[in-house]
C-alpha atoms as a PDB file:
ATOM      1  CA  UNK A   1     126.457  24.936  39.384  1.00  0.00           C
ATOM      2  CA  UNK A   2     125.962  28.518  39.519  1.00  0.00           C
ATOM      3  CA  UNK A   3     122.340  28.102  37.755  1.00  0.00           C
ATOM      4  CA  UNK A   4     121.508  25.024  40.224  1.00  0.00           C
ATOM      5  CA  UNK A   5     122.017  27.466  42.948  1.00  0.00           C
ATOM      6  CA  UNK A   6     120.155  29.771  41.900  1.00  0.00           C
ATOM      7  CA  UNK A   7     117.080  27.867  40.928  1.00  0.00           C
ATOM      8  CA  UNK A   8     117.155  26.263  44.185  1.00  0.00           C
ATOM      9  CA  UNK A   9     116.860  29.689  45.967  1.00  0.00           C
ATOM     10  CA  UNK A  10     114.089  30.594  43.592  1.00  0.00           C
ATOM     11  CA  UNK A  11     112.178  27.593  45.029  1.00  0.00           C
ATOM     12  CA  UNK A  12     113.073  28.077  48.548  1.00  0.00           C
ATOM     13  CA  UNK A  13     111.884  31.288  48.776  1.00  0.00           C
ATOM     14  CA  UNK A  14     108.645  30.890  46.634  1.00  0.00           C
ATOM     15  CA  UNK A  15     107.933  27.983  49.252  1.00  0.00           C
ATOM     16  CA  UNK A  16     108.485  30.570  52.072  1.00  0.00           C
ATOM     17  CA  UNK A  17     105.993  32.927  50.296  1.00  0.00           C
ATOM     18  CA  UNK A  18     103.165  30.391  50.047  1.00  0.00           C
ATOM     19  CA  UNK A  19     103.678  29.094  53.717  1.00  0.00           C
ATOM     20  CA  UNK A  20     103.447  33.046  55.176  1.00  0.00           C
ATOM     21  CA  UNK A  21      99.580  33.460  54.757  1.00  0.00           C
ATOM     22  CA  UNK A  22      98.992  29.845  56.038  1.00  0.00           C
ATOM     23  CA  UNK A  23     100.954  30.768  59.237  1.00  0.00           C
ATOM     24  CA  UNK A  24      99.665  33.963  59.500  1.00  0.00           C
ATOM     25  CA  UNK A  25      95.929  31.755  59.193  1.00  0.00           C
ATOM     26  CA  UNK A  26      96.901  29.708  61.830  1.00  0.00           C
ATOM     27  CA  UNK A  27      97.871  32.490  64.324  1.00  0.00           C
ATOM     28  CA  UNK A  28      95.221  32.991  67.119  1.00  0.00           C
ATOM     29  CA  UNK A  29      93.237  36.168  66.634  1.00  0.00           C
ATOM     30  CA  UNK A  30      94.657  38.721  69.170  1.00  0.00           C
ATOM     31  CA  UNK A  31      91.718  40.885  70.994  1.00  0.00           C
ATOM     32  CA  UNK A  32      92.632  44.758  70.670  1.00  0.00           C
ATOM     33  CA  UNK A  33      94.449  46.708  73.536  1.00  0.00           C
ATOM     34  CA  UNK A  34      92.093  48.459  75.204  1.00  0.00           C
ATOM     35  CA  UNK A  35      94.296  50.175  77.694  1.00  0.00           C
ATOM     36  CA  UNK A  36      96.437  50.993  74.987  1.00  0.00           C
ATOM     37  CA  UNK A  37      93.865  52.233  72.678  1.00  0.00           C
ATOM     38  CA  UNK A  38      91.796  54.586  75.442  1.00  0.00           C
ATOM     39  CA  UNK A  39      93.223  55.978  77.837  1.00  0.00           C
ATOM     40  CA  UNK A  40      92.041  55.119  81.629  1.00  0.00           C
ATOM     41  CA  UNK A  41      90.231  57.988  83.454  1.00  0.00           C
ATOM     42  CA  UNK A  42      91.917  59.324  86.209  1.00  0.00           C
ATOM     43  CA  UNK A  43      90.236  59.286  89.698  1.00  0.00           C
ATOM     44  CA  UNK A  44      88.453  62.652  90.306  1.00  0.00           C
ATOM     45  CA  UNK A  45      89.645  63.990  94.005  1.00  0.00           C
ATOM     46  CA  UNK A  46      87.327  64.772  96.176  1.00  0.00           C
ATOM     47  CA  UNK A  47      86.836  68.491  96.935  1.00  0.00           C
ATOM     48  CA  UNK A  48      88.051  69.569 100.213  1.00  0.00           C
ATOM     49  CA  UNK A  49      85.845  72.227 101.622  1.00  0.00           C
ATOM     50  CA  UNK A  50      85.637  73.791 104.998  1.00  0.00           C
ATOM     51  CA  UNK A  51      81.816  73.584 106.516  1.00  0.00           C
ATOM     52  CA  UNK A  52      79.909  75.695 108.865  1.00  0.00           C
ATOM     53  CA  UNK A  53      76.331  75.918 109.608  1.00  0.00           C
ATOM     54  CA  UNK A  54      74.081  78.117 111.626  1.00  0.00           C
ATOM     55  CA  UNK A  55      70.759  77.387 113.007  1.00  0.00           C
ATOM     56  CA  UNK A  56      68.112  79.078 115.141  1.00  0.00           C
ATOM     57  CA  UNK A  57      65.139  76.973 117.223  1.00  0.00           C
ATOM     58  CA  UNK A  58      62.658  77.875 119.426  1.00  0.00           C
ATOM     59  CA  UNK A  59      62.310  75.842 122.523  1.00  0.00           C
ATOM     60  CA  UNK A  60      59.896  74.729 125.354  1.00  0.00           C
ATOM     61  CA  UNK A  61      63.109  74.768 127.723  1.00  0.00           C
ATOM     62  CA  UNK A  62      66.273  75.675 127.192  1.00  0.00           C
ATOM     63  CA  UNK A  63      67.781  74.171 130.324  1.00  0.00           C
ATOM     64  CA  UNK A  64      66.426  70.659 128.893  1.00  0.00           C
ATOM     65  CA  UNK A  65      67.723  71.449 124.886  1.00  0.00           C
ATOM     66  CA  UNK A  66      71.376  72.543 126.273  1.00  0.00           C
ATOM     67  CA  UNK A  67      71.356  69.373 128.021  1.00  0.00           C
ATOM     68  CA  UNK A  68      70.387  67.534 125.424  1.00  0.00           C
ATOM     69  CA  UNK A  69      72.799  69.141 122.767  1.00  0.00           C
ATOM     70  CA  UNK A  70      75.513  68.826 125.374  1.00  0.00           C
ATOM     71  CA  UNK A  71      74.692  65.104 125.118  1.00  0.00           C
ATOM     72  CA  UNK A  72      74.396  64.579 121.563  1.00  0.00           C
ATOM     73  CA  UNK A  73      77.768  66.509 120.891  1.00  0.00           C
ATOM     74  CA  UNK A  74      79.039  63.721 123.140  1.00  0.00           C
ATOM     75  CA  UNK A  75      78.009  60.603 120.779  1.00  0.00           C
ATOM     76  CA  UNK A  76      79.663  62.302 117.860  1.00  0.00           C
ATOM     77  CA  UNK A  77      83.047  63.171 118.999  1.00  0.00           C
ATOM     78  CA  UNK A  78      82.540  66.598 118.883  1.00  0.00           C
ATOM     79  CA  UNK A  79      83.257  69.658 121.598  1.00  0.00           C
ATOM     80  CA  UNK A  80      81.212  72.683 122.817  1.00  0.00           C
ATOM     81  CA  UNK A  81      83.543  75.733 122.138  1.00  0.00           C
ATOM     82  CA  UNK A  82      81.740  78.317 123.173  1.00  0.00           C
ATOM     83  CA  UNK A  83      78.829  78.928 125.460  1.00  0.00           C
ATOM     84  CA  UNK A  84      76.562  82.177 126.039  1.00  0.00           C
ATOM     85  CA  UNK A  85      73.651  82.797 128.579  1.00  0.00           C
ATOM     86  CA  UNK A  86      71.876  85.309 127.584  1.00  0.00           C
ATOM     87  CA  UNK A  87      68.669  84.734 130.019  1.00  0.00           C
ATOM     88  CA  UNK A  88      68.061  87.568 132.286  1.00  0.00           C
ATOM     89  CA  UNK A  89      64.874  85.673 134.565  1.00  0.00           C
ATOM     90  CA  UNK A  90      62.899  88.872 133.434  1.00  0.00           C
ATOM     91  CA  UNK A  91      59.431  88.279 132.549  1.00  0.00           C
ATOM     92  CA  UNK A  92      58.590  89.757 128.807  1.00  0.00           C
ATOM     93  CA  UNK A  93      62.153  89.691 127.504  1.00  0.00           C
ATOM     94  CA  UNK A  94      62.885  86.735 125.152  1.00  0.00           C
ATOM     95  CA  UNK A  95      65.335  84.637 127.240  1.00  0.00           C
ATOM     96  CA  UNK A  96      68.267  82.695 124.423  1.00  0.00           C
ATOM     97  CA  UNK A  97      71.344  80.457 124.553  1.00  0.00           C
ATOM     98  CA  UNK A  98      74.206  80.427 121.971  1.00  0.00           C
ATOM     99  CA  UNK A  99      76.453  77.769 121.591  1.00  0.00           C
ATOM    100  CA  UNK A 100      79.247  76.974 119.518  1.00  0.00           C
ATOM    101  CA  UNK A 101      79.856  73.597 118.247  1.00  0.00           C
ATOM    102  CA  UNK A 102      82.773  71.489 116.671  1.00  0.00           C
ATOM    103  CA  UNK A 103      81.567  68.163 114.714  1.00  0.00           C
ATOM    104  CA  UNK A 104      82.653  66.037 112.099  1.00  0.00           C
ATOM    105  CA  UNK A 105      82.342  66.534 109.039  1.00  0.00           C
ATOM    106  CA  UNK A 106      80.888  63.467 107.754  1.00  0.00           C
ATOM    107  CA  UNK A 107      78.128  63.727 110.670  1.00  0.00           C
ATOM    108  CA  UNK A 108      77.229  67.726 109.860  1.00  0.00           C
ATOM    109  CA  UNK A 109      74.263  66.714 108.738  1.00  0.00           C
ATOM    110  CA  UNK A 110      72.424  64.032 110.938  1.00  0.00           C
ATOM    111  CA  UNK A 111      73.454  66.505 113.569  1.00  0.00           C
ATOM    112  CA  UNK A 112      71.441  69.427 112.131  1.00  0.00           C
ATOM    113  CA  UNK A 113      68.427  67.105 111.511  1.00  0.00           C
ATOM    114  CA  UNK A 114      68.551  66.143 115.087  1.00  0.00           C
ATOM    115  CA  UNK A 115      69.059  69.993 116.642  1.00  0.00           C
ATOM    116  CA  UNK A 116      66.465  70.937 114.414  1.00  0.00           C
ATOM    117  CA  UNK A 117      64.023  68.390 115.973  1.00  0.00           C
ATOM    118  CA  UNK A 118      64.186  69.649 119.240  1.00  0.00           C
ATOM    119  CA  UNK A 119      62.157  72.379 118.574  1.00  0.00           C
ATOM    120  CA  UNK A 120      60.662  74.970 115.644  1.00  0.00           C
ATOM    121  CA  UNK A 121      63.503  76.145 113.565  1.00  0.00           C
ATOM    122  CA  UNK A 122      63.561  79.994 112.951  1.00  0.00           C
ATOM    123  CA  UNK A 123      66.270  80.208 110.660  1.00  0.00           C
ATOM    124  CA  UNK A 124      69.018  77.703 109.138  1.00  0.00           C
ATOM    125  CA  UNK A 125      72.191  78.184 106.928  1.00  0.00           C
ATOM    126  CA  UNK A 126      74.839  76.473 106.052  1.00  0.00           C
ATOM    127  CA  UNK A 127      78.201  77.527 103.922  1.00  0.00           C
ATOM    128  CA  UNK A 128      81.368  76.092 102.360  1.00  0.00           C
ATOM    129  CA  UNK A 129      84.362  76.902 101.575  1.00  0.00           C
ATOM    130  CA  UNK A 130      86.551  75.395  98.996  1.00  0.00           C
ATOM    131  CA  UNK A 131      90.379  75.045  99.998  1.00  0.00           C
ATOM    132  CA  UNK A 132      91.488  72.035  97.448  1.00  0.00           C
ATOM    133  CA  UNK A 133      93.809  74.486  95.666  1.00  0.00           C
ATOM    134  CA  UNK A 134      95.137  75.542  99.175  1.00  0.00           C
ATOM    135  CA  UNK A 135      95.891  72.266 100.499  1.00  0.00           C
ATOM    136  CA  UNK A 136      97.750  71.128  97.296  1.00  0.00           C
ATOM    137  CA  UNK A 137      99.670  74.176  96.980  1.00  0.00           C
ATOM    138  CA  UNK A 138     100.893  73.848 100.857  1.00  0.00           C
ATOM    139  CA  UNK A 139     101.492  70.103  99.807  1.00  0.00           C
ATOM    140  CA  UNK A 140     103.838  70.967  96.868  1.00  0.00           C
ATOM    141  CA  UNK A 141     105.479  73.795  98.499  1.00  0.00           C
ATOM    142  CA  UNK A 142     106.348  71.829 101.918  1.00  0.00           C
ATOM    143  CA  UNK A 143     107.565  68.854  99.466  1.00  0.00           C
ATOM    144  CA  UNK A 144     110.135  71.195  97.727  1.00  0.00           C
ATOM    145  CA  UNK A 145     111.193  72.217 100.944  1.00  0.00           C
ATOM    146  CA  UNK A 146     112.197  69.309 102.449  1.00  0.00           C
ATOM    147  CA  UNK A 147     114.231  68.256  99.464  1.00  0.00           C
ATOM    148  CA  UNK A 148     115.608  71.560  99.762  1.00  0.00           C
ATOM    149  CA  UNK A 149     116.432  70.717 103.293  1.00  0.00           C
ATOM    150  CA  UNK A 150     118.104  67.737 102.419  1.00  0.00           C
ATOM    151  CA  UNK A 151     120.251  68.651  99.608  1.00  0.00           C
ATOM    152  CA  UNK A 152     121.540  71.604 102.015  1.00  0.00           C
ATOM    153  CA  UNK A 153     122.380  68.733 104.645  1.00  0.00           C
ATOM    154  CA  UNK A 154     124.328  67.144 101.825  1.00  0.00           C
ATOM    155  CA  UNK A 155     126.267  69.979 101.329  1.00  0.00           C
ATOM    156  CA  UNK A 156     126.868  70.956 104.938  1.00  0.00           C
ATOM    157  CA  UNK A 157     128.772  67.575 105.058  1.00  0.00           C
ATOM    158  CA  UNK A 158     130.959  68.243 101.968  1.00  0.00           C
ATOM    159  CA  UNK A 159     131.199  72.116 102.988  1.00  0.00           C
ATOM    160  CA  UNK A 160     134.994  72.577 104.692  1.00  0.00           C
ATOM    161  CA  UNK A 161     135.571  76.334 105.643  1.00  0.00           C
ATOM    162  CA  UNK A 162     134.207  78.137 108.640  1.00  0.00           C
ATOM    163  CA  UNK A 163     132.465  80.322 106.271  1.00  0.00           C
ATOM    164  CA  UNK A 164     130.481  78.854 104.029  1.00  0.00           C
ATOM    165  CA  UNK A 165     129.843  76.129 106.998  1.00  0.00           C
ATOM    166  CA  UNK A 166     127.743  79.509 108.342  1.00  0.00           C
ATOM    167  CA  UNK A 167     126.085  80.226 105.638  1.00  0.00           C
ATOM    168  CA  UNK A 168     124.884  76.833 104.761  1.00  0.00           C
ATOM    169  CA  UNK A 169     123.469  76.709 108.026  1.00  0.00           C
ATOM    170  CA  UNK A 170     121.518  79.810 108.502  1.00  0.00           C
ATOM    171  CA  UNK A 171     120.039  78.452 105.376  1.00  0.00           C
ATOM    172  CA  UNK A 172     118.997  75.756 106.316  1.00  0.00           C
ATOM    173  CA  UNK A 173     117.283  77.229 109.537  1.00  0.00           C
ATOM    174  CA  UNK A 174     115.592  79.420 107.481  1.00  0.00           C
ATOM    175  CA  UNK A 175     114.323  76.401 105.641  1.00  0.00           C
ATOM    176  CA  UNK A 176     113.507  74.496 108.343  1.00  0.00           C
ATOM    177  CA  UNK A 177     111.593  77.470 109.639  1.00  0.00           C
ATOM    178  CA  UNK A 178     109.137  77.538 106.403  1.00  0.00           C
ATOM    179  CA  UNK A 179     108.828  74.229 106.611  1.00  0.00           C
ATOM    180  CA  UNK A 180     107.607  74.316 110.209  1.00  0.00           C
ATOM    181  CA  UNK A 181     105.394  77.360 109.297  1.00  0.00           C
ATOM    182  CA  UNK A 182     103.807  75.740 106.482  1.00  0.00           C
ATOM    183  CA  UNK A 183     102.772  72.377 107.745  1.00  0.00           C
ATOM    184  CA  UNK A 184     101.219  73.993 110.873  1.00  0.00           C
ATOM    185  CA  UNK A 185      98.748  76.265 107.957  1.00  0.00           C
ATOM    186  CA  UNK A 186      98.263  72.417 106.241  1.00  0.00           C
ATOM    187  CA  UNK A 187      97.431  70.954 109.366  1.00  0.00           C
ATOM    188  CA  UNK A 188      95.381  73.945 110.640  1.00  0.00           C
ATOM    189  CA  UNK A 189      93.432  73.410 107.092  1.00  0.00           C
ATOM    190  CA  UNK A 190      93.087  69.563 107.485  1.00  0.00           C
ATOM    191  CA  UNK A 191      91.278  69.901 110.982  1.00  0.00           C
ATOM    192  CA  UNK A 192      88.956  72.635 109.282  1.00  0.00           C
ATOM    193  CA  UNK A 193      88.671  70.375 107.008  1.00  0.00           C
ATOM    194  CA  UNK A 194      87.960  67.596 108.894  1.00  0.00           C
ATOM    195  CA  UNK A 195      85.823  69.327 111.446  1.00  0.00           C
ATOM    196  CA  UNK A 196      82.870  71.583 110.970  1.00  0.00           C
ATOM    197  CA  UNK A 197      81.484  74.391 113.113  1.00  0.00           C
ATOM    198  CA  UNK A 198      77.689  74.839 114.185  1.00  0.00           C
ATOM    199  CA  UNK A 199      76.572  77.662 115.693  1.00  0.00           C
ATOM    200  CA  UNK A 200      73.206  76.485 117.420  1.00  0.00           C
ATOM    201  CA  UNK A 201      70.820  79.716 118.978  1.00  0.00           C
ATOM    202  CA  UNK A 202      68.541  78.333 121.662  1.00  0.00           C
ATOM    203  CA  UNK A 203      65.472  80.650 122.260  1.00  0.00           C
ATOM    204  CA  UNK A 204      61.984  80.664 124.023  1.00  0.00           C
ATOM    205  CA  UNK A 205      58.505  81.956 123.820  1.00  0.00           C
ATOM    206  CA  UNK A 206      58.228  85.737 125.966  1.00  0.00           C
ATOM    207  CA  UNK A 207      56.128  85.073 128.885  1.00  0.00           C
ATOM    208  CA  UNK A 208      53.851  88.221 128.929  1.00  0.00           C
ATOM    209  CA  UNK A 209      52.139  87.345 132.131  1.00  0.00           C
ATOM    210  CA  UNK A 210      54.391  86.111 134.972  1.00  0.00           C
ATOM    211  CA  UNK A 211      53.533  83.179 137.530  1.00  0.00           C
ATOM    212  CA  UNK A 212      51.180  83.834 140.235  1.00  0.00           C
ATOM    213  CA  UNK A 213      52.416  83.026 143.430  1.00  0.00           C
ATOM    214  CA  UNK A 214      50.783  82.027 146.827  1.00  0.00           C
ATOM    215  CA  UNK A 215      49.356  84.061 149.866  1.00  0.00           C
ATOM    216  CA  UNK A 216      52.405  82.332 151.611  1.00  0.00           C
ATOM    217  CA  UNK A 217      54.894  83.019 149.319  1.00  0.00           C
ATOM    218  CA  UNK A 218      53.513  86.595 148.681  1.00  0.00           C
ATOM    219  CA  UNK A 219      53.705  87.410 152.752  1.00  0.00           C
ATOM    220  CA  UNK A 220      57.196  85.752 153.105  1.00  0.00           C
ATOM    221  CA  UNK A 221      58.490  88.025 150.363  1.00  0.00           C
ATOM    222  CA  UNK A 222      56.667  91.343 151.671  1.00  0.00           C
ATOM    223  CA  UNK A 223      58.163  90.644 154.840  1.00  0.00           C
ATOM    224  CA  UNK A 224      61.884  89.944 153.465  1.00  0.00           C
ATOM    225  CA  UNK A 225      61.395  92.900 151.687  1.00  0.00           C
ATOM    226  CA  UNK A 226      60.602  94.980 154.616  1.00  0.00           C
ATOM    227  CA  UNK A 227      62.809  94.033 156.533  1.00  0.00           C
ATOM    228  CA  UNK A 228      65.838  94.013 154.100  1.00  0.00           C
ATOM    229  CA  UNK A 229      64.349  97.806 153.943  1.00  0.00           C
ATOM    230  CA  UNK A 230      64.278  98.790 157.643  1.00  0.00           C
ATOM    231  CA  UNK A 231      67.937  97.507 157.783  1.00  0.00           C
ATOM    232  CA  UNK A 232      69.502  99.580 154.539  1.00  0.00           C
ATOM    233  CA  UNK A 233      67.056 102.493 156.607  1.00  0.00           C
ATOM    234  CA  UNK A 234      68.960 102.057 159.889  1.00  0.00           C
ATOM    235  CA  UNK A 235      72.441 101.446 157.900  1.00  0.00           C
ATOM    236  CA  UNK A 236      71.809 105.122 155.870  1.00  0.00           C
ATOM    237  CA  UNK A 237      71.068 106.719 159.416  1.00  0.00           C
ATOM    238  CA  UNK A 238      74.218 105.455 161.143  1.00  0.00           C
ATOM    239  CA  UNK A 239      76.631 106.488 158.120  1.00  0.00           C
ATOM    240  CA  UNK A 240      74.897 109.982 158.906  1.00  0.00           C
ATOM    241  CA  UNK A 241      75.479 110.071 161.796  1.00  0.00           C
ATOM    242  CA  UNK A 242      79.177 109.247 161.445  1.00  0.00           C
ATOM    243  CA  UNK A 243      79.881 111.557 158.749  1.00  0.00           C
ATOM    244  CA  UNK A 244      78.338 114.631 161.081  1.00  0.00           C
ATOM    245  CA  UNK A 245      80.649 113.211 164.023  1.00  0.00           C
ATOM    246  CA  UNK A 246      83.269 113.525 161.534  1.00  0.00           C
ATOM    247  CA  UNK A 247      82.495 117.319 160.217  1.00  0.00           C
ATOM    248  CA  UNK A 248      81.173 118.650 163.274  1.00  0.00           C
ATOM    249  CA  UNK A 249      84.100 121.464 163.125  1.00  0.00           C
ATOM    250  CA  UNK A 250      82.545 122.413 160.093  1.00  0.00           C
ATOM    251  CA  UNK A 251      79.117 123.065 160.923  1.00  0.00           C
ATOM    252  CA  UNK A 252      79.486 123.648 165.114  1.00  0.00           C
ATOM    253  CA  UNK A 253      81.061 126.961 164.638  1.00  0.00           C
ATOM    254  CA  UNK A 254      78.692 128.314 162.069  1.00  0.00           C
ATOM    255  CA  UNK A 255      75.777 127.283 164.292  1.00  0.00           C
ATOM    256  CA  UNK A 256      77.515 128.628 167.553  1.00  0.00           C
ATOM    257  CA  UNK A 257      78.150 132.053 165.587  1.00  0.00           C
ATOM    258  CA  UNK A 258      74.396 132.363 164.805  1.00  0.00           C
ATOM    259  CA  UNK A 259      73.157 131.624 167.961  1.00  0.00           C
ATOM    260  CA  UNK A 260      75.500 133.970 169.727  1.00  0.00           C
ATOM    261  CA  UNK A 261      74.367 136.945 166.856  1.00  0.00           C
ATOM    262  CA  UNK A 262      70.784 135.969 167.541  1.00  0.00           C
ATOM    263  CA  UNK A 263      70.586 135.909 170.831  1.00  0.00           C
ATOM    264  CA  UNK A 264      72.715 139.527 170.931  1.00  0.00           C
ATOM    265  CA  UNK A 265      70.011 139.989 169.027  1.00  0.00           C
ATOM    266  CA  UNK A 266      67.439 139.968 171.251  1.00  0.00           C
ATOM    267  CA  UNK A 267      69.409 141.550 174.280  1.00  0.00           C
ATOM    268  CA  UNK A 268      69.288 144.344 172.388  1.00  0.00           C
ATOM    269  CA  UNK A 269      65.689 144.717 171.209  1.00  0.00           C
ATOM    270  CA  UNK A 270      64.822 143.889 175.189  1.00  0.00           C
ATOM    271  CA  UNK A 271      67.462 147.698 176.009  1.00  0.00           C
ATOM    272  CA  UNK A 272      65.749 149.598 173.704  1.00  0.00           C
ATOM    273  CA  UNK A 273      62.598 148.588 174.337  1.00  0.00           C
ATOM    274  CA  UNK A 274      62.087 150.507 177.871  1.00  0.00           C
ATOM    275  CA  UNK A 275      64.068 153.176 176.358  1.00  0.00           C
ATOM    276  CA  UNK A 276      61.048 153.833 173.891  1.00  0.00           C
ATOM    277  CA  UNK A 277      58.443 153.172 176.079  1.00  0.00           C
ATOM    278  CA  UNK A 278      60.103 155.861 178.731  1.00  0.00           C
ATOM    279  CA  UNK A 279      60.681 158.399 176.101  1.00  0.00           C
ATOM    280  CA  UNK A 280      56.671 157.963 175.100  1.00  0.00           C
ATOM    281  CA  UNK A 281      55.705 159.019 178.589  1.00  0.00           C
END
């Protein structure tokens, strides 16, 4: 019995041995993991980098190229910060126009090419400034924050005494305060980010010789100017006259004393006078 058993198990498993490959034939062919096997590439981020630009043209009128920068600033969704006249109306003294611009970021460019066209550029430049490592910094450091925040709410709740109530609270102001203070420097970056300065210098050619004007023109302004004289004349001579109304004390007495002395003067040159003559004879 004991050998039937055993021979029969013999059999069984030789059986089992023989079938393995064929099953293992017959299994479909299973293409290789290729996630598994190489690992995917992770997304490079973008750099984040703060852009400004400045540029210099030369213009046939800057009234007409502010204008028409005011106008293209418009179309992009930009602003005009700033805003200097620096024309004096002299003749021979370069006349210029700064302005200060805020654009997108994604539209820097076309906007250069289009200043740039409005007359001959002098001078161009443009810089960047990386601030990836700054964002993600602010971005980790306002995320521990607020989980610091709310584990200290959780333990405000559990807290019981007047004490520790306190303290648990002036932390978490103090928290709340960084937190506050750091995402207004992240958002302050993001809109730098976001939003790119031009400075734009508007200038024209030096007019060495200046407009000639017309016989009319040139007699209308002699005249205005002759007249606008005769009346500052006539103004200076009545403010003299008031101020020596005013300080007559002053200069009344010294001019009474010398015309008393001088004329005592004379009274006596006129006595001794005869006096020599009669002694002569």
């Amino acid at each position: 019995m004991l050998t039937a058993i055993a021979l029969a198990s013999c059999a069984s498993s030789l059986s089992n041995k023989a079938s393995a490959p064929a099953n293992l034939a017959a299994l479909p062919e299973q293409a290789p993991n290729v996630d598994s096997a190489t690992p995917a590439k992770a997304a490079i981020p973008r750099p984040q980098l703060i852009k400004s630009a400045d540029i210099s043209i030369q213009v046939k009128s800057i009234e007409d190229t502010t204008k028409a920068i005011s106008d293209l600033v418009k179309q992009q969704q930009g602003d005009i910060l700033e805003l200097q006249d620096f024309r004096t109306g002299s003749y021979g003294i370069a006349q210029s126009v700064s302005l200060k611009l805020r654009i997108p970021q994604e539209r820097l460019d076309s906007v250069l090419e289009t200043i740039a066209q409005l007359g001959i550029v002098k001078g161009r430049s443009l810089k960047a400034e990386d601030v990836s490592n700054q964002l993600v910094d602010l971005q980790a450091r306002l995320k521990n924050l607020r989980q610091t925040e709310l584990q200290l709410q959780e333990i405000l709740k559990q807290t019981g005494s007047v004490g520790d109530v306190l303290k648990v609270t002036q932390e978490l102001s103090r928290v709340r305060e960084m937190i506050e203070q750091i995402d207004a420097q992240l958002t302050n970056l993001k809109n730098q980010v976001a939003y790119s300065t031009i400075q734009v210098t508007l200038s024209s050619a030096i007019a060495t010789i200046p407009p000639q004007s017309d016989l009319g023109t040139q007699i209308q302004n002699t005249w205005n100017s002759a007249t606008s004289s005769l009346v500052g004349v006539s103004i200076g001579l009545l403010k003299l006259a008031i101020w020596l109304l005013v300080y007559c004390p002053y200069w009344l007495i010294p001019l009474a004393i010398y015309l008393f002395l001088r004329r005592r003067h004379r009274q006596l040159l006129q006595v001794q006078k005869p006096d020599s003559e009669a002694n002569s004879d």
